[in-house]
ModelCIF file with pLDDT and N, C-alpha, C, O atoms, coordinates in Angstrom:
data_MODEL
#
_entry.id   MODEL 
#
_entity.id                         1 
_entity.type                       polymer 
_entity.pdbx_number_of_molecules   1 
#
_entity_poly.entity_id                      1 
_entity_poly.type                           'polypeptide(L)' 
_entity_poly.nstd_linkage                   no 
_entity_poly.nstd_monomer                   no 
_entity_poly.pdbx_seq_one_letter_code       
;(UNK)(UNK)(UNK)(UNK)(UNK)(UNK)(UNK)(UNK)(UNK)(UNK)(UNK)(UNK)(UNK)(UNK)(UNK)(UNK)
(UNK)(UNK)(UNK)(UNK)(UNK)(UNK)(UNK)(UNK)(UNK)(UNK)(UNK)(UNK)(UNK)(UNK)(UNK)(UNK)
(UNK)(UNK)(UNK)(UNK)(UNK)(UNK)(UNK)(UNK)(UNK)(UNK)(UNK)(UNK)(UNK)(UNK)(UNK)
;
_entity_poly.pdbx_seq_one_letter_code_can   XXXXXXXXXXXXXXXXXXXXXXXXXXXXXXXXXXXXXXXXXXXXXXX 
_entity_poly.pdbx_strand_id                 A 
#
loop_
_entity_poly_seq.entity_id 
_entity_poly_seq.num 
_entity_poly_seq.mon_id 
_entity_poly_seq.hetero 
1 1  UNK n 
1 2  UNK n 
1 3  UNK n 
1 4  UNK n 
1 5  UNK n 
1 6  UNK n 
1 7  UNK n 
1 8  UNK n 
1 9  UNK n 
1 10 UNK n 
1 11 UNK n 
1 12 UNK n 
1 13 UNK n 
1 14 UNK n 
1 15 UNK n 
1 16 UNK n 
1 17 UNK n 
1 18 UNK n 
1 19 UNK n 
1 20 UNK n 
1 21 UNK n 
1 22 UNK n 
1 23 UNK n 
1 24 UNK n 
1 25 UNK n 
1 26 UNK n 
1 27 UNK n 
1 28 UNK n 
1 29 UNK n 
1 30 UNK n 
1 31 UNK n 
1 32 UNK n 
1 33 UNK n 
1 34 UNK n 
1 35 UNK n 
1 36 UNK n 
1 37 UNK n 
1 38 UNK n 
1 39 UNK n 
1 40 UNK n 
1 41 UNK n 
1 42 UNK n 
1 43 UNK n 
1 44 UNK n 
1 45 UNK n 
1 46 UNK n 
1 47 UNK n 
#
_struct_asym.id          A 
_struct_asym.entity_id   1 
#
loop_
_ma_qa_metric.id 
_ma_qa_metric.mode 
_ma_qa_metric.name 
_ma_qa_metric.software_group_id 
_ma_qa_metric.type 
1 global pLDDT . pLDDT 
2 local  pLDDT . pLDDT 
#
_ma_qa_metric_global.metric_id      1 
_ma_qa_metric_global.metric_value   87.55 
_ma_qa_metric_global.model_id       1 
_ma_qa_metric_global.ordinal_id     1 
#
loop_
_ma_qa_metric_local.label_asym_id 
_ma_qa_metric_local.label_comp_id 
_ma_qa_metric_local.label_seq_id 
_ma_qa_metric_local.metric_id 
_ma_qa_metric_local.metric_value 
_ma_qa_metric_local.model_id 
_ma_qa_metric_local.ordinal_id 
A UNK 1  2 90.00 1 1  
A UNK 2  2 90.00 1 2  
A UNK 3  2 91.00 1 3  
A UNK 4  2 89.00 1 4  
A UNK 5  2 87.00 1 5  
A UNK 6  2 86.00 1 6  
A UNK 7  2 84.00 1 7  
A UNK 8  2 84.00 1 8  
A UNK 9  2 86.00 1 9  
A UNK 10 2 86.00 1 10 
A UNK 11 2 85.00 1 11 
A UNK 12 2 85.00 1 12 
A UNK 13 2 87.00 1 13 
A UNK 14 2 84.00 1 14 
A UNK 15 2 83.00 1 15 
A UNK 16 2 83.00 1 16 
A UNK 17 2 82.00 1 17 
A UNK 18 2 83.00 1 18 
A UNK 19 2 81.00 1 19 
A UNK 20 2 83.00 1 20 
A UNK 21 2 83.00 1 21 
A UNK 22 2 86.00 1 22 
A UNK 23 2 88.00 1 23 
A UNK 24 2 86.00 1 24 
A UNK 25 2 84.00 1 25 
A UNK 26 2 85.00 1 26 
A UNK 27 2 86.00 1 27 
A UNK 28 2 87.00 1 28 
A UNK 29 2 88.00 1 29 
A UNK 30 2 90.00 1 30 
A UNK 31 2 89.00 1 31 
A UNK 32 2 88.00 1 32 
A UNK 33 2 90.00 1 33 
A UNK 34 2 89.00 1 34 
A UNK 35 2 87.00 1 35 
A UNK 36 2 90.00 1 36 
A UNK 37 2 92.00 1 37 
A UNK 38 2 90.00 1 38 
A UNK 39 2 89.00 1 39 
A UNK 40 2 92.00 1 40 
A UNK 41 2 92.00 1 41 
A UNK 42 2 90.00 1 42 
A UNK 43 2 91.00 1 43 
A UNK 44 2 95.00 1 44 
A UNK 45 2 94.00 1 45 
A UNK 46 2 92.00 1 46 
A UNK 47 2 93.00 1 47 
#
loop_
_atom_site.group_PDB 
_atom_site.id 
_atom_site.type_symbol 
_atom_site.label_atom_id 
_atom_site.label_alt_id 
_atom_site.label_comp_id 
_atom_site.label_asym_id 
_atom_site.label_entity_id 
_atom_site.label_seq_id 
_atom_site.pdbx_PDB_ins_code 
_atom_site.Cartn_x 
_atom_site.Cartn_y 
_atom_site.Cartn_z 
_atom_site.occupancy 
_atom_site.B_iso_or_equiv 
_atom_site.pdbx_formal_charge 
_atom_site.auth_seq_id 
_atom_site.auth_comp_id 
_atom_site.auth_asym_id 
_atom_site.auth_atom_id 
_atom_site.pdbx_PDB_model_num 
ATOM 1   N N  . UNK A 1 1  ? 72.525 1.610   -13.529 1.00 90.00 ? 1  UNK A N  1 
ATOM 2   C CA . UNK A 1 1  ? 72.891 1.236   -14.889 1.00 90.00 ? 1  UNK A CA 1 
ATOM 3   C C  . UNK A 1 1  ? 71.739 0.531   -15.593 1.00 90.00 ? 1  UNK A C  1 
ATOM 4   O O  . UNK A 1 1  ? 71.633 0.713   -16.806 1.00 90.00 ? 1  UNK A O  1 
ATOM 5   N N  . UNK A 1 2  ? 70.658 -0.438  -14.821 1.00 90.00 ? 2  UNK A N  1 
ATOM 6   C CA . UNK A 1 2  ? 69.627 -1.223  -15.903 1.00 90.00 ? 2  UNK A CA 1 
ATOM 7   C C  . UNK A 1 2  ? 68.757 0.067   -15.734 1.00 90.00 ? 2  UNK A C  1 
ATOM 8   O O  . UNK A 1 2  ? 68.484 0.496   -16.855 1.00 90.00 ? 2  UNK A O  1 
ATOM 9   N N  . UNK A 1 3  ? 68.167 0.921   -14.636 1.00 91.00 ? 3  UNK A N  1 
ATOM 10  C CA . UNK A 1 3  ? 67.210 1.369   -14.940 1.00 91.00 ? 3  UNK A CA 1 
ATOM 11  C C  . UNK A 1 3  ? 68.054 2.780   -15.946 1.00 91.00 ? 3  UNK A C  1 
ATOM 12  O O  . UNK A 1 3  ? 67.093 3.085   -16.653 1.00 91.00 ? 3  UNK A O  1 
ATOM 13  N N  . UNK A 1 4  ? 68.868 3.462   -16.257 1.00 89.00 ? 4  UNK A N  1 
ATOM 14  C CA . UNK A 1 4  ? 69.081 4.093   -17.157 1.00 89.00 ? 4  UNK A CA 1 
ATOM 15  C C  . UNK A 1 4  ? 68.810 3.987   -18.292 1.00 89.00 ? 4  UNK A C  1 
ATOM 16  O O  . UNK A 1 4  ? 68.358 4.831   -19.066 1.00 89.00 ? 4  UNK A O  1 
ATOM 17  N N  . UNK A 1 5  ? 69.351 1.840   -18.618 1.00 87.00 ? 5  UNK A N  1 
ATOM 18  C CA . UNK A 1 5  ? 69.542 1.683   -20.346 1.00 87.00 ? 5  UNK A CA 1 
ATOM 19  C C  . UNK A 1 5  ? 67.961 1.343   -20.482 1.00 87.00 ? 5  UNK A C  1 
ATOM 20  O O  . UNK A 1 5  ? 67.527 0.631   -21.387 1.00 87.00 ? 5  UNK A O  1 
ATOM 21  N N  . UNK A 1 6  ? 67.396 1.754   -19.782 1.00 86.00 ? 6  UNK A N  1 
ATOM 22  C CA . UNK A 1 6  ? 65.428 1.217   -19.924 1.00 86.00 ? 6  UNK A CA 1 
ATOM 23  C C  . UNK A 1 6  ? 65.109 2.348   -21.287 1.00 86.00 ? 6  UNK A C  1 
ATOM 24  O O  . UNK A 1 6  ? 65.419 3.540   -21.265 1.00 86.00 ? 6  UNK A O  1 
ATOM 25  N N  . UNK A 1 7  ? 64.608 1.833   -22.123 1.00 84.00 ? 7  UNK A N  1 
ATOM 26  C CA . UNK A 1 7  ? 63.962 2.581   -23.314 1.00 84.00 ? 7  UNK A CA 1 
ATOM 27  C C  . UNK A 1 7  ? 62.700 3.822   -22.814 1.00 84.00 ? 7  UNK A C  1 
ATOM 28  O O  . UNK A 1 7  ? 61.569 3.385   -22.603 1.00 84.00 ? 7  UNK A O  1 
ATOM 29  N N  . UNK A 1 8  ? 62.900 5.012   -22.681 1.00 84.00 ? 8  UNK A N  1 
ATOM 30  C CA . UNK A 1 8  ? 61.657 5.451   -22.644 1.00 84.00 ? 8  UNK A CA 1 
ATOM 31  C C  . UNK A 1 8  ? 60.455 5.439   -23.407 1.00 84.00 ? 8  UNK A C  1 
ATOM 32  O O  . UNK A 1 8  ? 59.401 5.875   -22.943 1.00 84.00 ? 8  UNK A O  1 
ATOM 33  N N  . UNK A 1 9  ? 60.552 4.974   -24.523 1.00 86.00 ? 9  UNK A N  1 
ATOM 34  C CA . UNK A 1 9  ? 59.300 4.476   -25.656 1.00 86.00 ? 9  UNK A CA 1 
ATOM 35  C C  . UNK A 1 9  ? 59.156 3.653   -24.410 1.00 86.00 ? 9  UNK A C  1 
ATOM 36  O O  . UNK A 1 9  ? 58.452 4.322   -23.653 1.00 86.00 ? 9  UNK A O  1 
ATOM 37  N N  . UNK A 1 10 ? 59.507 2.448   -23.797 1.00 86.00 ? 10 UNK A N  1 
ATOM 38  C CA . UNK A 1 10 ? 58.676 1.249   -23.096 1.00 86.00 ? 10 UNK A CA 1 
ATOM 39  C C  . UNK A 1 10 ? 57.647 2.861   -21.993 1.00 86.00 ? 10 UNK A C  1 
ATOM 40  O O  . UNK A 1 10 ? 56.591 3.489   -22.069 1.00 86.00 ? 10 UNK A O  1 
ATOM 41  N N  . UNK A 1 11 ? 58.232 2.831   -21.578 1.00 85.00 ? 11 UNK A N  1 
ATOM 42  C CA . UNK A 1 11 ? 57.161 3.401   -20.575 1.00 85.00 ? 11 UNK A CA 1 
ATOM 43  C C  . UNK A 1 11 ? 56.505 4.488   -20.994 1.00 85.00 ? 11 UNK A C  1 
ATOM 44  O O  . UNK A 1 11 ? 55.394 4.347   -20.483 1.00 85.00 ? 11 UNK A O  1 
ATOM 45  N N  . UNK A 1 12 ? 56.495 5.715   -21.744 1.00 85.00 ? 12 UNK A N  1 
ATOM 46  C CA . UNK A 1 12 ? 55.371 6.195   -22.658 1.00 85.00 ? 12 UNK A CA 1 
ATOM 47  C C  . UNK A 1 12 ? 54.369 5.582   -23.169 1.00 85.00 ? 12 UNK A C  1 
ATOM 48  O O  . UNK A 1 12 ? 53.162 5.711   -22.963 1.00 85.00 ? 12 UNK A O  1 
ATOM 49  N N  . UNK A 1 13 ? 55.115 4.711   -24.049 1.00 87.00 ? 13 UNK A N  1 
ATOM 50  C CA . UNK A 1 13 ? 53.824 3.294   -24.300 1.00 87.00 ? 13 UNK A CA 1 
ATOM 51  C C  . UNK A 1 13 ? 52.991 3.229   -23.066 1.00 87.00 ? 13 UNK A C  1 
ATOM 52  O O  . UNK A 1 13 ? 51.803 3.550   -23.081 1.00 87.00 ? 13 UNK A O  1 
ATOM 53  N N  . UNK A 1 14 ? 53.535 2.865   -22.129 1.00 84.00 ? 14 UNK A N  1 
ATOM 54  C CA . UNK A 1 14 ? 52.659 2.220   -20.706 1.00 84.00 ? 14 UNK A CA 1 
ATOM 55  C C  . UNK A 1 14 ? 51.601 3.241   -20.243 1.00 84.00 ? 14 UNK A C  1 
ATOM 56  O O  . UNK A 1 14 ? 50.469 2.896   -19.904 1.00 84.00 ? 14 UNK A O  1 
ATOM 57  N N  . UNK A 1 15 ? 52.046 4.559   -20.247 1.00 83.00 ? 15 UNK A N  1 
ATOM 58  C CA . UNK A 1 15 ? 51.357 5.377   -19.960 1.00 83.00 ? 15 UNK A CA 1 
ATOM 59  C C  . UNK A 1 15 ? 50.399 5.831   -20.886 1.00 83.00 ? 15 UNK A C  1 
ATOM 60  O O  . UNK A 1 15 ? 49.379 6.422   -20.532 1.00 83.00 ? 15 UNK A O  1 
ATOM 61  N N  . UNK A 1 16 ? 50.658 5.601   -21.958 1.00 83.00 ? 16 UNK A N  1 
ATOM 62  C CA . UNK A 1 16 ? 49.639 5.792   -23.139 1.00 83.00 ? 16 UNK A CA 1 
ATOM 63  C C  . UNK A 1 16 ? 48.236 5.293   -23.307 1.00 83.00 ? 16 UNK A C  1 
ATOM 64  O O  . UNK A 1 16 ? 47.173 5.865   -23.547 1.00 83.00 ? 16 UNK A O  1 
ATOM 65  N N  . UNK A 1 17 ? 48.701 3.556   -23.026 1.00 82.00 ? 17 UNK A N  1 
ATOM 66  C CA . UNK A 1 17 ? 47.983 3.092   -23.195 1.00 82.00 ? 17 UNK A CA 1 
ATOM 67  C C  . UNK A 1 17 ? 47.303 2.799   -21.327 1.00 82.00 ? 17 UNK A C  1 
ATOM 68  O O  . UNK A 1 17 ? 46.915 1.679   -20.995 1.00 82.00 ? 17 UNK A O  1 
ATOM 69  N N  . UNK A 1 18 ? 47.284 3.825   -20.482 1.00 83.00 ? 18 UNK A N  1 
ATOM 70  C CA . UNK A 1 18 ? 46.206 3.680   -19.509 1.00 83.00 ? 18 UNK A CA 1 
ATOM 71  C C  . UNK A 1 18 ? 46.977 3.943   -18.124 1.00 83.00 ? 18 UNK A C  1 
ATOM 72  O O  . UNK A 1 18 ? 46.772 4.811   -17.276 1.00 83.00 ? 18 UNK A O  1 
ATOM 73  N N  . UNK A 1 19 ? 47.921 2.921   -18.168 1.00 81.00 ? 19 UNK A N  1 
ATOM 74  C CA . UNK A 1 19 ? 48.897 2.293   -17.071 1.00 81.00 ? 19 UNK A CA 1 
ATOM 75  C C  . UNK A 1 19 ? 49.307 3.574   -15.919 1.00 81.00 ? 19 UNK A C  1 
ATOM 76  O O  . UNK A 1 19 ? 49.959 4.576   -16.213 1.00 81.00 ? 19 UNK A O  1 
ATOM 77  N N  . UNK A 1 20 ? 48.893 3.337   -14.912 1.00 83.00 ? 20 UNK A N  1 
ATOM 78  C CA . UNK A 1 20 ? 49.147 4.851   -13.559 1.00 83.00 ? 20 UNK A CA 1 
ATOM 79  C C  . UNK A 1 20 ? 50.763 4.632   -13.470 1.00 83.00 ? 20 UNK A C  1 
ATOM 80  O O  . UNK A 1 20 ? 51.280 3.620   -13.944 1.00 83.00 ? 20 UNK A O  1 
ATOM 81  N N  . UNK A 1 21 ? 51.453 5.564   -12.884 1.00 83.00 ? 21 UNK A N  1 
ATOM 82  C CA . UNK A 1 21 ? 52.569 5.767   -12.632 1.00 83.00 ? 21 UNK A CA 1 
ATOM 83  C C  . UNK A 1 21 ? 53.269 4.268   -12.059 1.00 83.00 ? 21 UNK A C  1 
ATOM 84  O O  . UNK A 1 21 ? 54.109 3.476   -12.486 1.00 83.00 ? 21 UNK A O  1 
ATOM 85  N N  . UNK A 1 22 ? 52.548 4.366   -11.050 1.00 86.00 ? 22 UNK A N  1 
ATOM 86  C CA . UNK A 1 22 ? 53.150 2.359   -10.528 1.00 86.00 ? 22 UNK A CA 1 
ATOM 87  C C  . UNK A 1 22 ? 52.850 1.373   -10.711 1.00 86.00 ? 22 UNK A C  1 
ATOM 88  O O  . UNK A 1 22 ? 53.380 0.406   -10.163 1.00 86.00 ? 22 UNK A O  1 
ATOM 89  N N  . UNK A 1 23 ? 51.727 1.287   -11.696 1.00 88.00 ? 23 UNK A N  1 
ATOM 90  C CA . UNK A 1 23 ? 51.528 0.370   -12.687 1.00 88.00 ? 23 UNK A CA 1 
ATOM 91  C C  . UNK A 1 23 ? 52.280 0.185   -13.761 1.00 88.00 ? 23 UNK A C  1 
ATOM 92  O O  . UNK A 1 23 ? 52.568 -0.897  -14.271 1.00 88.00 ? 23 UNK A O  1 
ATOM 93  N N  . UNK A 1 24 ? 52.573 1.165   -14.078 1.00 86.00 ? 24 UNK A N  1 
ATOM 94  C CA . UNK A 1 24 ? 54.288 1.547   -14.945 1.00 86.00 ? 24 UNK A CA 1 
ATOM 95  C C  . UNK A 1 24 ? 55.306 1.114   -14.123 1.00 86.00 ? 24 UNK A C  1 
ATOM 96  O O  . UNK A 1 24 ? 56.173 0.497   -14.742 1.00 86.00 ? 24 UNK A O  1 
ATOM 97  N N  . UNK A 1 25 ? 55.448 1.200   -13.236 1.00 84.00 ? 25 UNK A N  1 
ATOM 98  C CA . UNK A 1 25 ? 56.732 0.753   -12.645 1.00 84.00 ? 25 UNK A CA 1 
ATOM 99  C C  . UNK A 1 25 ? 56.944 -0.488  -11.717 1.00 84.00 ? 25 UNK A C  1 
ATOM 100 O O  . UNK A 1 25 ? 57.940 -0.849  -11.091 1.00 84.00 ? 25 UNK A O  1 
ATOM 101 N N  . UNK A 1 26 ? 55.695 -1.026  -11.825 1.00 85.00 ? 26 UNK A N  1 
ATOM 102 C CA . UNK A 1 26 ? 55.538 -2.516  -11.183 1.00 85.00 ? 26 UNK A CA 1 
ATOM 103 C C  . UNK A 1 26 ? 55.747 -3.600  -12.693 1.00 85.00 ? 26 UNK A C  1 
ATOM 104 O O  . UNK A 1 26 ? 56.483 -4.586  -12.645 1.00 85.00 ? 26 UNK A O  1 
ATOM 105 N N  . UNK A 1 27 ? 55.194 -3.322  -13.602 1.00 86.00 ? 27 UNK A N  1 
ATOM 106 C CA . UNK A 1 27 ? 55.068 -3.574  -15.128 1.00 86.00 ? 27 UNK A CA 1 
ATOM 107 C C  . UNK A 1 27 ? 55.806 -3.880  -16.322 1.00 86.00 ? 27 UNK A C  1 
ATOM 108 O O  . UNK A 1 27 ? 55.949 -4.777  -17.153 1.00 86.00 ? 27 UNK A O  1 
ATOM 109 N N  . UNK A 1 28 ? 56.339 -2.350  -15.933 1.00 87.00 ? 28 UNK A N  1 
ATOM 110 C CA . UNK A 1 28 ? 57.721 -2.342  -16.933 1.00 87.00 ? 28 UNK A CA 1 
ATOM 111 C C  . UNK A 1 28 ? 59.101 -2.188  -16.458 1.00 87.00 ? 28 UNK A C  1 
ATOM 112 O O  . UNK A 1 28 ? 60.110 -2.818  -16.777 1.00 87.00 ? 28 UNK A O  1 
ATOM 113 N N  . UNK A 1 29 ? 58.944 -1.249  -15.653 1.00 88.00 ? 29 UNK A N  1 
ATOM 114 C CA . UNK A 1 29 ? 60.322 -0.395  -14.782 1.00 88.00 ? 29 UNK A CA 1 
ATOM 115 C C  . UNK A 1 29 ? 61.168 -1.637  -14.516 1.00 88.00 ? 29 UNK A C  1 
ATOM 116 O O  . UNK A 1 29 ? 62.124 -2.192  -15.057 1.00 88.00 ? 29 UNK A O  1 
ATOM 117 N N  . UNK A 1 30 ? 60.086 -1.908  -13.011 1.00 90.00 ? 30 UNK A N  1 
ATOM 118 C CA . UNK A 1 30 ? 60.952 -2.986  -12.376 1.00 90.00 ? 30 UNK A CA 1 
ATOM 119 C C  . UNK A 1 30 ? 61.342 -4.271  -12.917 1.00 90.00 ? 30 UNK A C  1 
ATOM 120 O O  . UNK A 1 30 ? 62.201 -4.707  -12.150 1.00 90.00 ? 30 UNK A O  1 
ATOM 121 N N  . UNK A 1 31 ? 61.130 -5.129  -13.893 1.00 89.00 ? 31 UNK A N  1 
ATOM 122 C CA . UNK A 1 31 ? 61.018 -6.306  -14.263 1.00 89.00 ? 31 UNK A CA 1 
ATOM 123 C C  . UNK A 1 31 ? 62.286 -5.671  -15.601 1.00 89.00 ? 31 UNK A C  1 
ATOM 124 O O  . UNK A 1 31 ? 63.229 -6.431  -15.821 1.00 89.00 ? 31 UNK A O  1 
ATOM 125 N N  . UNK A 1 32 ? 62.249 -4.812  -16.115 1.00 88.00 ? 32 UNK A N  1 
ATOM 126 C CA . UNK A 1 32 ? 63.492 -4.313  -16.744 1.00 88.00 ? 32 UNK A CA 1 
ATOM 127 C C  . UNK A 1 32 ? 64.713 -4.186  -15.986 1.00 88.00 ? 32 UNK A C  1 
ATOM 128 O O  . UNK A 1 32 ? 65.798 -4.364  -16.541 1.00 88.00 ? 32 UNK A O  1 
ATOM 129 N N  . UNK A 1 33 ? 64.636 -3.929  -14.914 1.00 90.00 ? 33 UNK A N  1 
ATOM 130 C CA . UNK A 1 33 ? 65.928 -3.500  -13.940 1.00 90.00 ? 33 UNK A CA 1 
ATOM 131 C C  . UNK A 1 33 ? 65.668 -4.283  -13.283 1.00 90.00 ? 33 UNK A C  1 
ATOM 132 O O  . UNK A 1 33 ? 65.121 -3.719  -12.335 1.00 90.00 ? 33 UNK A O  1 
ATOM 133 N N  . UNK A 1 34 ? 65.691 -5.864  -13.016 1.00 89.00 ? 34 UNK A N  1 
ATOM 134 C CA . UNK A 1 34 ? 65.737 -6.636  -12.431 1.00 89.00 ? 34 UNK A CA 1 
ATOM 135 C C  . UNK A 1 34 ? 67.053 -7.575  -12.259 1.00 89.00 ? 34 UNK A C  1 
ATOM 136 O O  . UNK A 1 34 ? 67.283 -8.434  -11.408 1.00 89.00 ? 34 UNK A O  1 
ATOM 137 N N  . UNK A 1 35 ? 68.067 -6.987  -13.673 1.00 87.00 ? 35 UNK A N  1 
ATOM 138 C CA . UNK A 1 35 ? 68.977 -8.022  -13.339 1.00 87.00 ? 35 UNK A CA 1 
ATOM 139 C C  . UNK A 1 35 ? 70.269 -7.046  -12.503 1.00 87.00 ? 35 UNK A C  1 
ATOM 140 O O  . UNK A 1 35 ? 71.079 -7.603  -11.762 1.00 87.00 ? 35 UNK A O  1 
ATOM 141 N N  . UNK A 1 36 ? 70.299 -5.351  -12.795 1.00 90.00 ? 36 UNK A N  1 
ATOM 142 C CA . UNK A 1 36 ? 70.789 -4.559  -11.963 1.00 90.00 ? 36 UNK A CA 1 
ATOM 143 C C  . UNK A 1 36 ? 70.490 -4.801  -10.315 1.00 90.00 ? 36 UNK A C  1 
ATOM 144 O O  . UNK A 1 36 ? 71.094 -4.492  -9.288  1.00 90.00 ? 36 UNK A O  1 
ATOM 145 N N  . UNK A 1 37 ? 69.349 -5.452  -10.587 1.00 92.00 ? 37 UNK A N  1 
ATOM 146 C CA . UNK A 1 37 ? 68.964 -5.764  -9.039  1.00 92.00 ? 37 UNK A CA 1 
ATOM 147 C C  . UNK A 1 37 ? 69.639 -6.886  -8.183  1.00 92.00 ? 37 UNK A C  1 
ATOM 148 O O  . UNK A 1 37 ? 70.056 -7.006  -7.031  1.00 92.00 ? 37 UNK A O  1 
ATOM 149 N N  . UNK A 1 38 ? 69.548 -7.575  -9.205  1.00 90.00 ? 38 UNK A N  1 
ATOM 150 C CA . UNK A 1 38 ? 70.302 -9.237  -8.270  1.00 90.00 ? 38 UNK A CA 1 
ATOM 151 C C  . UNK A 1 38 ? 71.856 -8.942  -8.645  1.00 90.00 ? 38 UNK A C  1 
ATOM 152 O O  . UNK A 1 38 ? 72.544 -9.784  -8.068  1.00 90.00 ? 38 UNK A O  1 
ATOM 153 N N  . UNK A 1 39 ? 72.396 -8.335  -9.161  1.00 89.00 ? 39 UNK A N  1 
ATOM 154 C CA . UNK A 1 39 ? 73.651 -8.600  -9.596  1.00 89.00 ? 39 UNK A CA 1 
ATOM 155 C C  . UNK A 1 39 ? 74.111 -7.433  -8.639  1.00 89.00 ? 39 UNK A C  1 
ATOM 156 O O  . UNK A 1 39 ? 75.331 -7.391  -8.481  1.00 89.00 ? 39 UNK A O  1 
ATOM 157 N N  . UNK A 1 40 ? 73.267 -6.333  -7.868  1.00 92.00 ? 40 UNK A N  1 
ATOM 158 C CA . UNK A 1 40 ? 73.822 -5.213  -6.713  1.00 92.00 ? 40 UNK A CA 1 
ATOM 159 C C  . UNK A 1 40 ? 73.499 -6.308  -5.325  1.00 92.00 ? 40 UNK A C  1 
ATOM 160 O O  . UNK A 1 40 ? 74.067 -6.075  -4.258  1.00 92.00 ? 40 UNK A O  1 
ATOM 161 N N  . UNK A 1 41 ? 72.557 -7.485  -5.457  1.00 92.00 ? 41 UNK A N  1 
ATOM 162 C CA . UNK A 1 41 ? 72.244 -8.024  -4.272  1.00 92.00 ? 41 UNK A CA 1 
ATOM 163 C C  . UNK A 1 41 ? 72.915 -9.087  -3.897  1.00 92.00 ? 41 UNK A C  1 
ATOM 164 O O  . UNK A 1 41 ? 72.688 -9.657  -2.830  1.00 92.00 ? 41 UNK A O  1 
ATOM 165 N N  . UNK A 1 42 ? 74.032 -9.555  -4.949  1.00 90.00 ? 42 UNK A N  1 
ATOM 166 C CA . UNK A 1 42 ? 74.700 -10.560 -5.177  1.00 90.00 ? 42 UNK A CA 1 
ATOM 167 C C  . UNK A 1 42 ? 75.746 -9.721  -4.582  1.00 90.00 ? 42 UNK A C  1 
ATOM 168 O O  . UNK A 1 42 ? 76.082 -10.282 -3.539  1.00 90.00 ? 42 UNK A O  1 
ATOM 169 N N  . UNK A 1 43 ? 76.572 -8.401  -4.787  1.00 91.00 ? 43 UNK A N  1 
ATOM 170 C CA . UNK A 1 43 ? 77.637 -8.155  -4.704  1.00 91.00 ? 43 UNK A CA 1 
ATOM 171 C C  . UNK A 1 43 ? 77.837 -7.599  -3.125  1.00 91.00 ? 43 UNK A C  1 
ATOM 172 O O  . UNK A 1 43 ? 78.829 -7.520  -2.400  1.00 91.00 ? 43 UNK A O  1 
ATOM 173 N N  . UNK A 1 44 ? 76.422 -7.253  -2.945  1.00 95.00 ? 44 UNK A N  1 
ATOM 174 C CA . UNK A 1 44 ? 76.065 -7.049  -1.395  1.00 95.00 ? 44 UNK A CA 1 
ATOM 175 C C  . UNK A 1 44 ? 76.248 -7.598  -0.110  1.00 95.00 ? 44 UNK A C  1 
ATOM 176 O O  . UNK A 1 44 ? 76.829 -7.222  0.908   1.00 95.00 ? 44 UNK A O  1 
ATOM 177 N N  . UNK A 1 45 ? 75.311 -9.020  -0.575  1.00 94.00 ? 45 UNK A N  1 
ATOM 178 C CA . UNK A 1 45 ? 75.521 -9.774  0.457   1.00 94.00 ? 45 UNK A CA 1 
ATOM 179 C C  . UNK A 1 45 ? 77.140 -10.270 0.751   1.00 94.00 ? 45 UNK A C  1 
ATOM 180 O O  . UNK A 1 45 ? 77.680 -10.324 1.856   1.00 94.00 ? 45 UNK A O  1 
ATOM 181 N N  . UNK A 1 46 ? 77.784 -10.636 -0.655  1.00 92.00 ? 46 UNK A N  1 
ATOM 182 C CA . UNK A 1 46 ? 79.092 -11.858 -0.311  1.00 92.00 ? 46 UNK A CA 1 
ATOM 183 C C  . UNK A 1 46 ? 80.053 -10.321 0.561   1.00 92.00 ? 46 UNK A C  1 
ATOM 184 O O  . UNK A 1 46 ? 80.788 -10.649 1.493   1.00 92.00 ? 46 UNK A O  1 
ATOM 185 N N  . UNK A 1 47 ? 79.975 -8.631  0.170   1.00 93.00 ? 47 UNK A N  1 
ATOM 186 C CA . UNK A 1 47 ? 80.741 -7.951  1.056   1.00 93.00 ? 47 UNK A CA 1 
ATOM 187 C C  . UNK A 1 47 ? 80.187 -8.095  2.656   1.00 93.00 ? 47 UNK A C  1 
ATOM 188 O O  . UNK A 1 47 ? 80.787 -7.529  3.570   1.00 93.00 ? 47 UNK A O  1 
#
């Protein structure tokens, strides 16, 4: 669900302006889908 609602303008931009594939996704990706992250790692651990 966060990495879906991620804008693809953000990461075109990234790539536009230079940024390699996982520089894009260390950059923008992940730090966008970061709260999908703790809130699947939250629901994880307490099951």
């Amino acid at each position: 669900n966060s990495l879906n609602a991620i804008d693809e303008e953000l990461i075109s931009a990234a790539r536009v302006l230079g940024a390699s594939q996982w520089r894009t996704l260390a950059a923008v990706v992940f730090p966008l889908s970061l709260p999908g992250l703790v809130a699947a790692g939250l629901i994880v651990f307490i099951l």
